[in-house]
Protein backbone atom coordinates (compact mmCIF):
# COMPACT_ATOMS: atom_id res chain seq x y z
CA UNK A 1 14.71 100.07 80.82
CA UNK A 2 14.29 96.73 82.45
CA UNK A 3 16.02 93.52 83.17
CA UNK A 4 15.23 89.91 84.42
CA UNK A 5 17.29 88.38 86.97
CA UNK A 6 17.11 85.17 86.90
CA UNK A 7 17.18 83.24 90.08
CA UNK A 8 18.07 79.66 91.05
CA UNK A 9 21.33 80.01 88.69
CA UNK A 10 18.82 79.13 85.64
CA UNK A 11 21.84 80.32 82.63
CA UNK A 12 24.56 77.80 84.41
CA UNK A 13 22.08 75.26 84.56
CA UNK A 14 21.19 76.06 81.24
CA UNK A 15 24.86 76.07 79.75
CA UNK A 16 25.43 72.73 80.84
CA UNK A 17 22.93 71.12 79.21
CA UNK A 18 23.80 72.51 76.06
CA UNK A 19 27.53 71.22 76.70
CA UNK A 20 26.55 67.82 77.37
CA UNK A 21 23.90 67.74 74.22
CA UNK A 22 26.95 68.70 72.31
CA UNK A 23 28.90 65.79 74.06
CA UNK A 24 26.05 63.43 72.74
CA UNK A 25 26.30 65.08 69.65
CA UNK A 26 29.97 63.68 69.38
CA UNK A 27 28.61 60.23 70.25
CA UNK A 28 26.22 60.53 67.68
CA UNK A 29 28.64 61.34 65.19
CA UNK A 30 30.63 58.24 65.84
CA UNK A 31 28.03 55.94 65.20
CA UNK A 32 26.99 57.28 61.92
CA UNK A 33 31.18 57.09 61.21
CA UNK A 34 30.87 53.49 62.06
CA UNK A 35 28.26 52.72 59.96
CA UNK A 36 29.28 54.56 57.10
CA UNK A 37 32.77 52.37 57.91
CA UNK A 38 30.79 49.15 57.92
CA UNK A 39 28.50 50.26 54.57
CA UNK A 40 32.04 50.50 52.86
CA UNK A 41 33.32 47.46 54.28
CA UNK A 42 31.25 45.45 53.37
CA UNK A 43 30.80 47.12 49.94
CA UNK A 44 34.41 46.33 49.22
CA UNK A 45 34.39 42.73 50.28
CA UNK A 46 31.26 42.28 47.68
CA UNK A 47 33.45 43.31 44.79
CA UNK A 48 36.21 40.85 46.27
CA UNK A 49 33.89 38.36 46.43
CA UNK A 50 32.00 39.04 43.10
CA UNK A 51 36.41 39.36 41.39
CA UNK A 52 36.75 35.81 42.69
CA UNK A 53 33.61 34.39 41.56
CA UNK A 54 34.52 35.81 37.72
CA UNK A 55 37.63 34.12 37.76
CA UNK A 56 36.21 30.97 38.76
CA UNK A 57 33.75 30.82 35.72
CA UNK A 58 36.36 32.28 33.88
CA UNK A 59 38.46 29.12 34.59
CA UNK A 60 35.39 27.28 33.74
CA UNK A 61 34.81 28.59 30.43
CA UNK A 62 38.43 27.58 29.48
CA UNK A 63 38.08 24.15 30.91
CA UNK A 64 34.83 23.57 29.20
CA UNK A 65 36.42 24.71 25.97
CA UNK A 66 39.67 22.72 26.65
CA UNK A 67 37.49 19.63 26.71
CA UNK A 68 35.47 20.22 23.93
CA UNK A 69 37.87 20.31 21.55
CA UNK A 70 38.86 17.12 23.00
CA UNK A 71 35.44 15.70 22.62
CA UNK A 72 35.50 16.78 18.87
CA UNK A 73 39.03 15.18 18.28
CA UNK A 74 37.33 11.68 19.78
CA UNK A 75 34.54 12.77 17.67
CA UNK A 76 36.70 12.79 14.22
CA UNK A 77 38.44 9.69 15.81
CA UNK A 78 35.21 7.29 15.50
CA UNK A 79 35.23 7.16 18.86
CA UNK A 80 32.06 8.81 20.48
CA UNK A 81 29.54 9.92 18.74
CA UNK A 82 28.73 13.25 17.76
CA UNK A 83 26.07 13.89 19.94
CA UNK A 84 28.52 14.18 22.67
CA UNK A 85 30.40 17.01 20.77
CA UNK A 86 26.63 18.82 20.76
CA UNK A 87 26.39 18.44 24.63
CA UNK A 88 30.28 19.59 25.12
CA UNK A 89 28.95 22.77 22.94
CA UNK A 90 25.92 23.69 25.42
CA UNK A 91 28.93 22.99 28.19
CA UNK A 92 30.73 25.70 26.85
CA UNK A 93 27.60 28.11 26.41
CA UNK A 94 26.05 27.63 29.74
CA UNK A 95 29.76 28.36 31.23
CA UNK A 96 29.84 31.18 29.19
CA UNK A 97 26.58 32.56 30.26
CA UNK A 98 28.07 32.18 33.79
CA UNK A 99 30.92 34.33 33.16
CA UNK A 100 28.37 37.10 31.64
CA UNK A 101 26.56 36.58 34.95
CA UNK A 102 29.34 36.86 37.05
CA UNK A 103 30.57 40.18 35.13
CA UNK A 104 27.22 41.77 35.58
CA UNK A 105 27.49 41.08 39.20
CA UNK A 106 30.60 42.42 39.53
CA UNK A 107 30.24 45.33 37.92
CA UNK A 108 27.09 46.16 40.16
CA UNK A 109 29.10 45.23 43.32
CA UNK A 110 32.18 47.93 41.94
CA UNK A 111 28.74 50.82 41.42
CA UNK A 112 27.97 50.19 45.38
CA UNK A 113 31.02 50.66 46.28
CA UNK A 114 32.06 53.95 44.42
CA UNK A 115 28.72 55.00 45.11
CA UNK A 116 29.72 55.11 49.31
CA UNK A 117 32.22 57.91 48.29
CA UNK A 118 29.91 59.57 46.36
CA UNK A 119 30.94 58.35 42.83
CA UNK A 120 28.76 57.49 39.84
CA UNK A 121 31.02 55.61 38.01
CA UNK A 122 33.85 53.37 39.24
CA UNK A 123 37.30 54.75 38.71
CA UNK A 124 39.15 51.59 39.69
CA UNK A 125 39.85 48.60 37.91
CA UNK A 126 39.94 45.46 40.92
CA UNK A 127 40.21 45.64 44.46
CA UNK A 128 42.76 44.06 46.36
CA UNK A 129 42.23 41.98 50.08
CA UNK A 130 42.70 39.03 51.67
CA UNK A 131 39.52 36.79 50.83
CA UNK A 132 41.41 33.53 51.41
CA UNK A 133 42.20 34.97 55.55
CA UNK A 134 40.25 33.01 57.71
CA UNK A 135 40.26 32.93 61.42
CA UNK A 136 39.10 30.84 64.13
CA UNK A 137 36.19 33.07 65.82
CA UNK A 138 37.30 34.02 69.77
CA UNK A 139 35.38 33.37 72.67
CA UNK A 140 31.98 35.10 72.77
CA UNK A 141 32.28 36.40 76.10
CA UNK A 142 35.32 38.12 74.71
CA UNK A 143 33.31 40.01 72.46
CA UNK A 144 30.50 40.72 74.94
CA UNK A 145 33.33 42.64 76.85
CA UNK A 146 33.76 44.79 74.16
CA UNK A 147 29.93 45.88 73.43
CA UNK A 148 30.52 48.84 75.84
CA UNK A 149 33.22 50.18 72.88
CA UNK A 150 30.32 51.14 70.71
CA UNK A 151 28.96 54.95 71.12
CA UNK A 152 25.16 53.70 71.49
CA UNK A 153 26.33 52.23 74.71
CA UNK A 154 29.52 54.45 76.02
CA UNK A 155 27.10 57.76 75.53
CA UNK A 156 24.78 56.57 78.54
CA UNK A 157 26.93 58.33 80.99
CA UNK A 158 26.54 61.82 79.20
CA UNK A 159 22.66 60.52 78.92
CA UNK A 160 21.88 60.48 82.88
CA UNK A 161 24.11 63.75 83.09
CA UNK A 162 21.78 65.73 80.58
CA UNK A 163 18.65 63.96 82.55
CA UNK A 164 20.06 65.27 85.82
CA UNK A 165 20.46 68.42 84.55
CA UNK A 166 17.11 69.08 83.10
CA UNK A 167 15.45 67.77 86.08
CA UNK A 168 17.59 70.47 88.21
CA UNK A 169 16.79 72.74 85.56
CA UNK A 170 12.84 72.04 86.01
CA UNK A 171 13.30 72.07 89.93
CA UNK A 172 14.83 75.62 89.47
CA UNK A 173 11.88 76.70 87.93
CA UNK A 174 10.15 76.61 91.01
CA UNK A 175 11.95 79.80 92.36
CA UNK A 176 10.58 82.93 90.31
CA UNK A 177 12.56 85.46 88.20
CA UNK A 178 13.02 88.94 89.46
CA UNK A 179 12.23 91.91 86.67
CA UNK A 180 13.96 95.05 87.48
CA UNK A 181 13.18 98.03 85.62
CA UNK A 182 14.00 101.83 86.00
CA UNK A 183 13.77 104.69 84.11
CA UNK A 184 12.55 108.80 84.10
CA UNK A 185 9.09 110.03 84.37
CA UNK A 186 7.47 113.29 83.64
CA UNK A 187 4.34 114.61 85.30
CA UNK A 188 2.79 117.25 82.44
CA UNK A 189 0.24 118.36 85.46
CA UNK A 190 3.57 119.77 87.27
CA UNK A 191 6.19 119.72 84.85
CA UNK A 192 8.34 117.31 86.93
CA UNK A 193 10.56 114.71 86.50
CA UNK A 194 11.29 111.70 88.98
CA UNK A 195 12.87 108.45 88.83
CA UNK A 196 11.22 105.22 89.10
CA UNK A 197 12.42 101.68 90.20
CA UNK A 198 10.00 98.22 89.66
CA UNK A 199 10.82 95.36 91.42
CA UNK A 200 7.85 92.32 89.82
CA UNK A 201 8.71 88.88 90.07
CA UNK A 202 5.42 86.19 89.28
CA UNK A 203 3.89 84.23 91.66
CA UNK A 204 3.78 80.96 91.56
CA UNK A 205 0.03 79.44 92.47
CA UNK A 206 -0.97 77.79 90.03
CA UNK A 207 1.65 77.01 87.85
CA UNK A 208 4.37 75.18 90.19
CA UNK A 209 5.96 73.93 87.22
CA UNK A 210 4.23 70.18 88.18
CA UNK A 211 4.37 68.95 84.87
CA UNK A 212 7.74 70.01 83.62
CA UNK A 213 9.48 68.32 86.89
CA UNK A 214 7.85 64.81 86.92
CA UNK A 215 8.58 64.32 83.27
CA UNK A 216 11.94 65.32 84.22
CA UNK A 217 12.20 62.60 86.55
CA UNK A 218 10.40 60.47 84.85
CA UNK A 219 13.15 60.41 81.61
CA UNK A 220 15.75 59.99 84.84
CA UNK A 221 14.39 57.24 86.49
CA UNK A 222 14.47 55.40 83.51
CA UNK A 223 17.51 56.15 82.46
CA UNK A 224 18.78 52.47 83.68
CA UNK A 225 16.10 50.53 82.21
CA UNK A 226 16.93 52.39 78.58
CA UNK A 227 20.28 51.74 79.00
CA UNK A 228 19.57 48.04 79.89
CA UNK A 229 17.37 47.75 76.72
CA UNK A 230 19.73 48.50 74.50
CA UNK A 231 22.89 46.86 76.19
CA UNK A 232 20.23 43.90 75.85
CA UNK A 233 19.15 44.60 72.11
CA UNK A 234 23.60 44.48 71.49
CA UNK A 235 23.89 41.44 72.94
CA UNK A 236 21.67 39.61 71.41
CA UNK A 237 22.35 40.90 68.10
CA UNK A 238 25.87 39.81 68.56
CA UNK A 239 24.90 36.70 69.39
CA UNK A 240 23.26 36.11 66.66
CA UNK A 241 25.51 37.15 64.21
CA UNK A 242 28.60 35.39 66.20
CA UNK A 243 26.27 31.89 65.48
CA UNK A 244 26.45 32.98 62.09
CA UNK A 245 30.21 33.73 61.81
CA UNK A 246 30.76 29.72 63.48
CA UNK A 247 28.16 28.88 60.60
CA UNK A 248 30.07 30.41 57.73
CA UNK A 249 33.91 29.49 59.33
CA UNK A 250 32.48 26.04 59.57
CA UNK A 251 30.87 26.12 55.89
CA UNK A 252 34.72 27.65 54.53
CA UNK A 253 36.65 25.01 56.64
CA UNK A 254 34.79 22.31 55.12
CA UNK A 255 34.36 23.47 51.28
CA UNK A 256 38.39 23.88 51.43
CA UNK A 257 39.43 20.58 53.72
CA UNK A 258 37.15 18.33 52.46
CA UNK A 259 34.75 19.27 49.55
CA UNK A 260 36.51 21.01 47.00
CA UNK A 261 39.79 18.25 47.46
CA UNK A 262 37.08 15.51 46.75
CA UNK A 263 35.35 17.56 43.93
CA UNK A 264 38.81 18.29 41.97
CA UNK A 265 40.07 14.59 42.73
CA UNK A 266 36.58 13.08 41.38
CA UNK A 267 36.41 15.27 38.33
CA UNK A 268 40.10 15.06 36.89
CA UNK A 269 39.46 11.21 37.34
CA UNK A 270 36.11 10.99 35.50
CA UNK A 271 37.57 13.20 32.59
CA UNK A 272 40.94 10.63 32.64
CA UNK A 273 38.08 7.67 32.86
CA UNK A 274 36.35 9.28 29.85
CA UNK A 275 39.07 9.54 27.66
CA UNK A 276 39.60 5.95 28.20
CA UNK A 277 36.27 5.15 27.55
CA UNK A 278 35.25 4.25 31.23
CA UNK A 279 33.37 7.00 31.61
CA UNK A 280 29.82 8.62 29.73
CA UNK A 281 29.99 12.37 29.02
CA UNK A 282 27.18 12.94 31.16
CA UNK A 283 29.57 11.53 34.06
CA UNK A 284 31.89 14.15 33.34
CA UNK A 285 29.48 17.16 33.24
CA UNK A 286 28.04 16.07 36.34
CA UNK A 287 31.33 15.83 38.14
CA UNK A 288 32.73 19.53 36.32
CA UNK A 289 28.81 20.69 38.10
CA UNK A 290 29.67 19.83 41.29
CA UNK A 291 33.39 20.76 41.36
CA UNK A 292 32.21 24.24 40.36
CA UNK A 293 29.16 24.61 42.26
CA UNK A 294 31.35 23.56 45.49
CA UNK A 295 33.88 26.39 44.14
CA UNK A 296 31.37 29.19 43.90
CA UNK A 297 29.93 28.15 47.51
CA UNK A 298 33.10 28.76 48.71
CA UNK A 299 33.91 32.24 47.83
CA UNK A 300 29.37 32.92 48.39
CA UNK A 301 30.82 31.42 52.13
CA UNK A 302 34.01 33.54 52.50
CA UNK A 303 32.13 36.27 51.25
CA UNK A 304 29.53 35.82 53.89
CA UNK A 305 32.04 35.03 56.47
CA UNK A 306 33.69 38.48 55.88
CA UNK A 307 30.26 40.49 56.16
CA UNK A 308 29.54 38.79 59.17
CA UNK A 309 33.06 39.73 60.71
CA UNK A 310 32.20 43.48 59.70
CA UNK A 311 28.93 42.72 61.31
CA UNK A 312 30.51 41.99 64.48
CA UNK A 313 33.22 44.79 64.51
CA UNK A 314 30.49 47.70 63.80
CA UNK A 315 29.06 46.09 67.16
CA UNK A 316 32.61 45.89 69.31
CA UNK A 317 33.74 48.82 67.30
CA UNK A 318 37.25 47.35 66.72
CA UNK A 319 38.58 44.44 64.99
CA UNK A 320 37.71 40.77 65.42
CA UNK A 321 41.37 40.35 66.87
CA UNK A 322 44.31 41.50 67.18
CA UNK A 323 47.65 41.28 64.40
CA UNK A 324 49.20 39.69 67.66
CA UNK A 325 46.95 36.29 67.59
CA UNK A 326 48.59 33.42 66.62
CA UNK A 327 45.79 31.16 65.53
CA UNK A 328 44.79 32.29 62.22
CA UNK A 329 44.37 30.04 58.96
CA UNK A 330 45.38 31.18 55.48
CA UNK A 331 42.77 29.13 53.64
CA UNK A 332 43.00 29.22 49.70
């Protein structure tokens, strides 16, 4: 029978490796959770976005139609000619192909999402949020604060624990295990029996275990400079995505202040103007264009505005603020 002995408390060392791997392993696990999180985030605000959009061309294809049978009772009247009832026709299909367009889309944005749970088929009509909630981004150095939230940067500490403890694990291997082994042995010659104790233990010339302890401390002396590199490679990505949120904020602020007032005012006047002959038909099409090109820019902006918010809050790990802020802008 025999037995090692290990010296230099080897299993200890051993043991608490394995229970701070398994504390990494918890970190680990929280960033996939957050990821998966901001997948379905940003999933759902897609199908928002792509449920507004449908609505809009929706309300196009009814305003398109709305005015062509007012161009055809001018037409019958004498007083256009019917040429313009033609165009008002290809109005009403090109808004119609819209709406197919934007029903396709939204019915690819509802697949993504009930795909994240594992779904092959949506098994929900509409989504419900709050696409028209804007806010006025805080302080980037507020978020910067925050960076330390997220597990790819709180898990360093448990990182230069399990370097410590495999470089004291190497340095243990310096001191050499001790095999103990006994048992009976008969001697045919004499027909005796004795017992026998071996003490062995290795000795360590040429294998000092060199290697194993400078890569050891190698992975521990740059613990720092890994943990610097990706504090580094957080920071900058939230500063570029927090230029991005200001872009898009901006971009909704505007379309809803100053564009889409200016769009609406323009068009209802041009389509008062054309009914009293002030106005050409092209006029009007040109000024229904723009009103619903500046519409659809708005929601493609509040949609991106949203995805950028989930952007940042993967990064922080938390929201963008708290329900206890007092400057936030219901824009709709």
């Amino acid at each position: 029978l025999s037995q090692l002995v290990e010296l230099g408390r080897k299993p200890a060392k051993r043991k608490k490796i394995a229970l701070i791997e398994s504390d990494l392993k918890s970190w680990d696990y929280e960033a996939k959770r957050i990821e998966v999180l901001s997948q379905v985030t940003k999933a759902f605000i897609a199908v928002l976005s792509a449920q507004e959009r449908l609505n809009i061309t929706q309300e196009l294809v009814n305003l398109t139609r709305q005015f062509r049978d007012s161009v055809a009772a001018r037409v019958q009247a004498g007083k256009v000619s019917p040429v313009e009832l033609t165009r008002a026709d290809i109005s009403v299909a090109f808004a119609e192909v819209q709406m197919s367009k934007a029903k396709k889309l939204l019915e690819a944005a509802r697949q993504k999402l009930a795909a994240t749970w594992g779904s092959f088929s949506p098994d929900f009509n509409q989504v419900v949020g709050r696409l028209y909630s804007v806010i006025e981004p805080p302080p980037l150095n507020k978020l910067v604060g925050y960076l330390q939230r997220h597990p790819e940067l709180a898990r360093w500490k448990a990182e230069r624990a399990l370097r410590e403890a495999r470089l004291s694990l190497a340095k243990a291997g310096l001191i050499p295990d001790v095999m103990i082994s006994g048992g009976i042995r008969y001697f045919q010659e004499t027909n005796d029996r004795a017992y026998v104790l071996n003490l062995s233990f290795p000795l360590p010339i040429f294998n000092r275990q060199q290697g194993t302890i400078r890569v050891a401390r190698y992975y521990l002396e740059k613990t720092d400079l890994d943990e610097k590199a990706i504090l580094l490679h957080f920071q900058t990505k939230l500063k570029e995505t927090y230029r991005l949120l200001q872009a898009y904020h901006h971009q909704v602020i505007t379309l809803q202040k100053t564009v889409i007032p200016a769009a609406q005012n323009a068009f209802e006047a041009i389509k008062e103007g054309y009914q009293q002959g002030k106005f050409s038909f092209l006029d009007v099409l040109d000024a229904q264009r723009t009103l619903v090109e500046a519409k659809i820019q708005y929601i493609e902006s509040l949609g991106a505005y949203h995805q950028t918010v989930a952007e940042i809050e993967k990064l922080i790990n938390g929201p963008l603020t708290t329900s206890q802020e007092k400057n936030k802008e219901k824009v709709k």
